[in-house]
Protein backbone atom coordinates (compact mmCIF):
# COMPACT_ATOMS: atom_id res chain seq x y z
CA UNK A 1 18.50 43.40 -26.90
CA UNK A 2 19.46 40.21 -28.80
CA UNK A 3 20.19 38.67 -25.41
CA UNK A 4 17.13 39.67 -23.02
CA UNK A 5 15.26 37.94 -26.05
CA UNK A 6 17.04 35.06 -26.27
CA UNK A 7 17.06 34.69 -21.95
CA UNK A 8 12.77 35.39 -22.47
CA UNK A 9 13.11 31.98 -24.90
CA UNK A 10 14.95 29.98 -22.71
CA UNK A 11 13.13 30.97 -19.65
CA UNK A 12 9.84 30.00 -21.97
CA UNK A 13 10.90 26.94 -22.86
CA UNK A 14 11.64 25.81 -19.49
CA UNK A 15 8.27 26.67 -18.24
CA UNK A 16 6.70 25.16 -21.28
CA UNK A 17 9.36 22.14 -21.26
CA UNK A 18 6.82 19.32 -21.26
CA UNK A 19 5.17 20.53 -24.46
CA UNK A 20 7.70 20.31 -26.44
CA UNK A 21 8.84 16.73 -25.00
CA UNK A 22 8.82 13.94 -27.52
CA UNK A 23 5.88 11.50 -27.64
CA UNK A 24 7.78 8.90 -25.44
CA UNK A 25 9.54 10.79 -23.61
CA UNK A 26 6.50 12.48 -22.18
CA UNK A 27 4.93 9.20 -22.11
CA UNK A 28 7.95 7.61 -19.67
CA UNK A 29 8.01 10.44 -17.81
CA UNK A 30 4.38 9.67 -16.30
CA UNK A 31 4.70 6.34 -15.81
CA UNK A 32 7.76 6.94 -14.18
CA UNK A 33 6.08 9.97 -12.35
CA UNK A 34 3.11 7.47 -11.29
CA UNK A 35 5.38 5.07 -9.51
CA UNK A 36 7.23 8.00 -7.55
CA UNK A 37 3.98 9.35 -6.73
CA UNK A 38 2.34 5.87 -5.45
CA UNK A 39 5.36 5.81 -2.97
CA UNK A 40 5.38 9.40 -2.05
CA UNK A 41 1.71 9.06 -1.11
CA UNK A 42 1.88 5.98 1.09
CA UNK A 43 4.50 7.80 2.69
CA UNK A 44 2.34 9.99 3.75
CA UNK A 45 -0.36 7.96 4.48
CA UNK A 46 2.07 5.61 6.65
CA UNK A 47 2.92 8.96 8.48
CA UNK A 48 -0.86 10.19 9.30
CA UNK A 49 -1.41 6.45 10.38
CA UNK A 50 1.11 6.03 13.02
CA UNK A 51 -1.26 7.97 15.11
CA UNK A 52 -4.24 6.20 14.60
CA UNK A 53 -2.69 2.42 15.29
CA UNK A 54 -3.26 0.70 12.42
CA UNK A 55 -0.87 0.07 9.71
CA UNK A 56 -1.75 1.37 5.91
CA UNK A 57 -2.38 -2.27 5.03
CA UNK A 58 -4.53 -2.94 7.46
CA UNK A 59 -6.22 0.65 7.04
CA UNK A 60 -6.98 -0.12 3.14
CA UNK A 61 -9.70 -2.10 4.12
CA UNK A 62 -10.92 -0.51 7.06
CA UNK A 63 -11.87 2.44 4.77
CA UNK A 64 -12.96 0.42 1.94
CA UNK A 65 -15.66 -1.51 4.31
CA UNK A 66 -16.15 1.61 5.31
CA UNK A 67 -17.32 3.07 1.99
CA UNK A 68 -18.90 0.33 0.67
CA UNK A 69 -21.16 -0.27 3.51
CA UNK A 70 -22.58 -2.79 6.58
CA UNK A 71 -22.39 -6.57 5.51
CA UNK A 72 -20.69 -5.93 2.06
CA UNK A 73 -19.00 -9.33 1.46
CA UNK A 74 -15.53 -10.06 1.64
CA UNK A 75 -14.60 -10.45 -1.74
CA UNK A 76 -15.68 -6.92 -3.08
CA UNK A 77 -12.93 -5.58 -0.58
CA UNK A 78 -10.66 -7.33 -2.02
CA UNK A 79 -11.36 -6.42 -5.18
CA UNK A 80 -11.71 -2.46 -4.49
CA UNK A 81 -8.39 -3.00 -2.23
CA UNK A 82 -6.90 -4.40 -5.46
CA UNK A 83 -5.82 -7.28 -3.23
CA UNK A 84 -5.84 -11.40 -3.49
CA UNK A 85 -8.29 -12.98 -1.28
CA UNK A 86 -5.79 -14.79 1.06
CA UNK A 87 -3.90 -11.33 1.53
CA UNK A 88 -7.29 -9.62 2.46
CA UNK A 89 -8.24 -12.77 5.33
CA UNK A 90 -4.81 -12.14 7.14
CA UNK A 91 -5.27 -8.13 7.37
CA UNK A 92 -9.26 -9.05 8.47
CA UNK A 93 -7.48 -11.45 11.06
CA UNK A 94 -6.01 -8.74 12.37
CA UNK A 95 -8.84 -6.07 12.15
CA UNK A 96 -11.31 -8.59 13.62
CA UNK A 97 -8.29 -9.27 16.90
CA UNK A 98 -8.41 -5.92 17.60
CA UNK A 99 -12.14 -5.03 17.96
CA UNK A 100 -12.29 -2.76 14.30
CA UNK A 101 -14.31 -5.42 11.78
CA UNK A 102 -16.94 -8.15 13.04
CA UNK A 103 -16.97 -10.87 9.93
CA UNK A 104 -20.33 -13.27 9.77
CA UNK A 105 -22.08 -15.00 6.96
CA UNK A 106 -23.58 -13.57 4.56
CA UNK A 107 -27.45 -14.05 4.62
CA UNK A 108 -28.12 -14.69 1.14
CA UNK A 109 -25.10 -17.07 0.97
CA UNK A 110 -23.83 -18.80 3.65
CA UNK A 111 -20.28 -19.66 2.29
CA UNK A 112 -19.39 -16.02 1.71
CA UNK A 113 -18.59 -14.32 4.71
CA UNK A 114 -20.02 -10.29 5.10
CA UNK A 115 -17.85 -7.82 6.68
CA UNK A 116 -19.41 -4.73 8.90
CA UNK A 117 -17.00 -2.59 11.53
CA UNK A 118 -17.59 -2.05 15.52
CA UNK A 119 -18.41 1.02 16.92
CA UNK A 120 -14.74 1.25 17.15
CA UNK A 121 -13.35 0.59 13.98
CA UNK A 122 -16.50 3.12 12.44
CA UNK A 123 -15.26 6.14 14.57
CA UNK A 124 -11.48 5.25 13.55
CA UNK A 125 -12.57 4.80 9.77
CA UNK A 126 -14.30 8.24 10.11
CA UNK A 127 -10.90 9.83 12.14
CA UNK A 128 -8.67 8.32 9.15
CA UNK A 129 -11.11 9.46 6.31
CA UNK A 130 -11.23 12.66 7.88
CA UNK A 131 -7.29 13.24 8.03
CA UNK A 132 -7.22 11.93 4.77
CA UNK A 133 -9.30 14.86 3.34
CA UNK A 134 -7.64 16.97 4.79
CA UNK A 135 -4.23 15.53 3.33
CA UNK A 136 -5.49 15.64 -0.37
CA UNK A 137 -7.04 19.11 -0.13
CA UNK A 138 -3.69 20.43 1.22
CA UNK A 139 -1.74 18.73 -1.17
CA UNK A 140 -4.27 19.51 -4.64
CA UNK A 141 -4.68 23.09 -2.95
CA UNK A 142 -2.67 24.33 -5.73
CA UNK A 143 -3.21 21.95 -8.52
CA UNK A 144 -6.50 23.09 -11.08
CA UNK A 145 -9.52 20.80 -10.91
CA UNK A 146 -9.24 20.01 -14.69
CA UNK A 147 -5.74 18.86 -13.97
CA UNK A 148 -6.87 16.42 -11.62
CA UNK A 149 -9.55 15.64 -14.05
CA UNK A 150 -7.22 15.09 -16.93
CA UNK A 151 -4.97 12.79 -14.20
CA UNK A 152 -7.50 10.91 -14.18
CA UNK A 153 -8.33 10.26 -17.25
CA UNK A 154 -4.89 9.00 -17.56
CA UNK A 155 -5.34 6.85 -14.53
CA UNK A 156 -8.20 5.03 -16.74
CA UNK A 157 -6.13 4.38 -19.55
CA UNK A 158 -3.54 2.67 -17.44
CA UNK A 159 -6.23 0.70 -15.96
CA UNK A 160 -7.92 -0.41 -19.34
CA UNK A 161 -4.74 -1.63 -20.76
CA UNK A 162 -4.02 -5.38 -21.20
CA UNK A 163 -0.72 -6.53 -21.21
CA UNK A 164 0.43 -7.25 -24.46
CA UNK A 165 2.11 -10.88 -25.34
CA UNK A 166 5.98 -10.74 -26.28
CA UNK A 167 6.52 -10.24 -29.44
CA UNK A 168 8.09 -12.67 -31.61
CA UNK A 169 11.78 -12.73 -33.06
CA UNK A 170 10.08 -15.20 -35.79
């Protein structure tokens, strides 16, 4: 009897394991978790891309014109892509060469330039976007909306912090 109790704990505590985790333990465990997930997920992004013909670099901000709209200017994509300006202009290079993006300037300001997408590049935003939902609601199929909700809240934290200056040995 002593023994079927004592399997029940351990069996418990494994299920439970990451309640019982130490403060920073927990805490490295989803940073850690972040990074592997970042990479697992442009995995397979890279993977539902191949058919479509455009790289995940150059789909980044494809979707994000996409989303933010006709004639949105150049700079919010690369701020939403989380890229640098130079960066963004070599992936618009190549979205412009191949008939997906049309760049002109921006009516209100003449030295920003606004980005809108062809025919083209709007029905291969809408393919990707598409596949894409179908992606997340196959892999969060099993995962509890407050779950995702509490991910990100997590997410925000991360992207509030500042980093902190080295501390000194003085």
């Amino acid at each position: 009897m002593q023994r079927l109790i004592i399997q029940a704990l351990i069996k418990l505590a494994h299920r439970f394991n990451g309640l019982f985790m130490n403060p920073d333990t927990l805490q490295m465990r989803i940073t850690g978790g972040v990074v592997a997930a970042s990479r697992q997920w442009r995995r397979v992004c890279q993977t539902t891309l191949i058919d479509s013909g455009v790289t995940e670099a150059c789909a980044g901000p494809l979707l994000m014109i996409a989303r933010l709209g006709e004639g949105v200017r150049q700079v919010t994509v690369a701020q939403a892509c989380g890229l640098e300006s130079p960066s963004l202009v070599r992936l618009l290079d190549q979205l412009c060469k191949a008939g997906l993006v049309q760049r002109t300037e921006d009516p209100t300001d003449r030295r920003a330039k606004a980005l809108s997408l062809t025919d083209e590049g709007r029905a291969l935003a809408n393919a990707i976007e598409a596949e894409l939902i179908r992606l997340r609601r196959d892999i969060f199929s099993n995962v509890d909306p407050a779950d995702l909700e509490a991910t990100l809240r997590v997410f925000s934290a991360i992207a509030q912090a500042t980093p902190m200056a080295p501390e000194s040995s003085s």
